[in-house]
Protein backbone atom coordinates (compact mmCIF):
# COMPACT_ATOMS: atom_id res chain seq x y z
CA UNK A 1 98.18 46.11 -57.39
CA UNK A 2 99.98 44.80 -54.45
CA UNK A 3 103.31 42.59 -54.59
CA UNK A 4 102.96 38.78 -54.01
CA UNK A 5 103.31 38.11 -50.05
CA UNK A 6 106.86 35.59 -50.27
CA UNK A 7 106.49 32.85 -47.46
CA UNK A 8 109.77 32.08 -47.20
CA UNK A 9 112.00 34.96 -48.13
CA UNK A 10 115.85 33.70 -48.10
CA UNK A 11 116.87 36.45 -45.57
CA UNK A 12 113.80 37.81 -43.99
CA UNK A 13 115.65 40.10 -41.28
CA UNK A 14 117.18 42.41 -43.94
CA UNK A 15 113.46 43.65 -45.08
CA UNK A 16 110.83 46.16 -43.62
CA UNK A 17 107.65 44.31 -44.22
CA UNK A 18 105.27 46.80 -43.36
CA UNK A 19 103.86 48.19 -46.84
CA UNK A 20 103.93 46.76 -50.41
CA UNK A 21 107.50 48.64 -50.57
CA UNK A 22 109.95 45.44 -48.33
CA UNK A 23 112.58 48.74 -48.17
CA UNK A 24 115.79 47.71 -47.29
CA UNK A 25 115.93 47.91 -43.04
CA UNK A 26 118.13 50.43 -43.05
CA UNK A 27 116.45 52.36 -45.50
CA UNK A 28 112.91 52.59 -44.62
CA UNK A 29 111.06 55.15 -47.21
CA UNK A 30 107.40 55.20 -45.09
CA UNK A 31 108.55 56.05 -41.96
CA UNK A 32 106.48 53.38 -40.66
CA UNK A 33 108.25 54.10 -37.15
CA UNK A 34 111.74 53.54 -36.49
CA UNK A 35 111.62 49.61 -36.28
CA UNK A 36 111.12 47.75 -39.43
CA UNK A 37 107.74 45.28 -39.50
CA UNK A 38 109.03 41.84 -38.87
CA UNK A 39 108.18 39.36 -41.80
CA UNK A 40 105.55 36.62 -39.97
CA UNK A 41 108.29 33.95 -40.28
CA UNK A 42 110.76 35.60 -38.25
CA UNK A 43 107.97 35.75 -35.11
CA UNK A 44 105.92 32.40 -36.06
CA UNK A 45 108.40 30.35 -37.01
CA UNK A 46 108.02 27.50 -40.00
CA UNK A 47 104.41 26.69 -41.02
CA UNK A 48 103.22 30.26 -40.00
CA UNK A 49 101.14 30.57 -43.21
CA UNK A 50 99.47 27.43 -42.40
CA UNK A 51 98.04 27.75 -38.46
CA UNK A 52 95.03 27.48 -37.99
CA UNK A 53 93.66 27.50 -40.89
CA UNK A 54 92.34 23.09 -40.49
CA UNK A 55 89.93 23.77 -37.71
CA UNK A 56 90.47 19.14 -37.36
CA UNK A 57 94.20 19.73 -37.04
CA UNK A 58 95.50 20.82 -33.47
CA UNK A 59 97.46 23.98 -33.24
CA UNK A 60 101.62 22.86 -32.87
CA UNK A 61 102.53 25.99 -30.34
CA UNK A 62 100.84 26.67 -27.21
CA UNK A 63 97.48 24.14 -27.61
CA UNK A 64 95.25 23.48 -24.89
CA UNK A 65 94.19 20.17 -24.87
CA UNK A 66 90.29 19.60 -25.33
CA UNK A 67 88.42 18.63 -22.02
């Protein structure tokens, strides 16, 4: 069974999230590369588990304005 996903870890840049293992990132056990797998916050920002999921509310980052 897989770990519950956290959506706001308190410091996300010390993790690999790339498996069910969040290894330390200096201690990656997978050898999933040499870089650890940033956790969505770090490259999303806040309210990265919620975009785009209301197709009525607009996107906040990047929306093109309907015609």
């Amino acid at each position: 069974m897989a770990k519950k996903f956290p959506i706001r870890p308190a410091h996300p840049e010390r993790t690999c999230w790339g498996c069910d293992r969040y290894c330390k990132a200096d201690e990656m056990i997978c050898g999933n590369g040499t870089e650890r797998t940033q956790h969505p916050i770090e490259l999303f920002g806040e309210g990265w588990d919620e975009e785009g999921l209301d197709p009525l509310r607009p996107a906040s980052v990047g929306s093109v304005p309907a015609a």
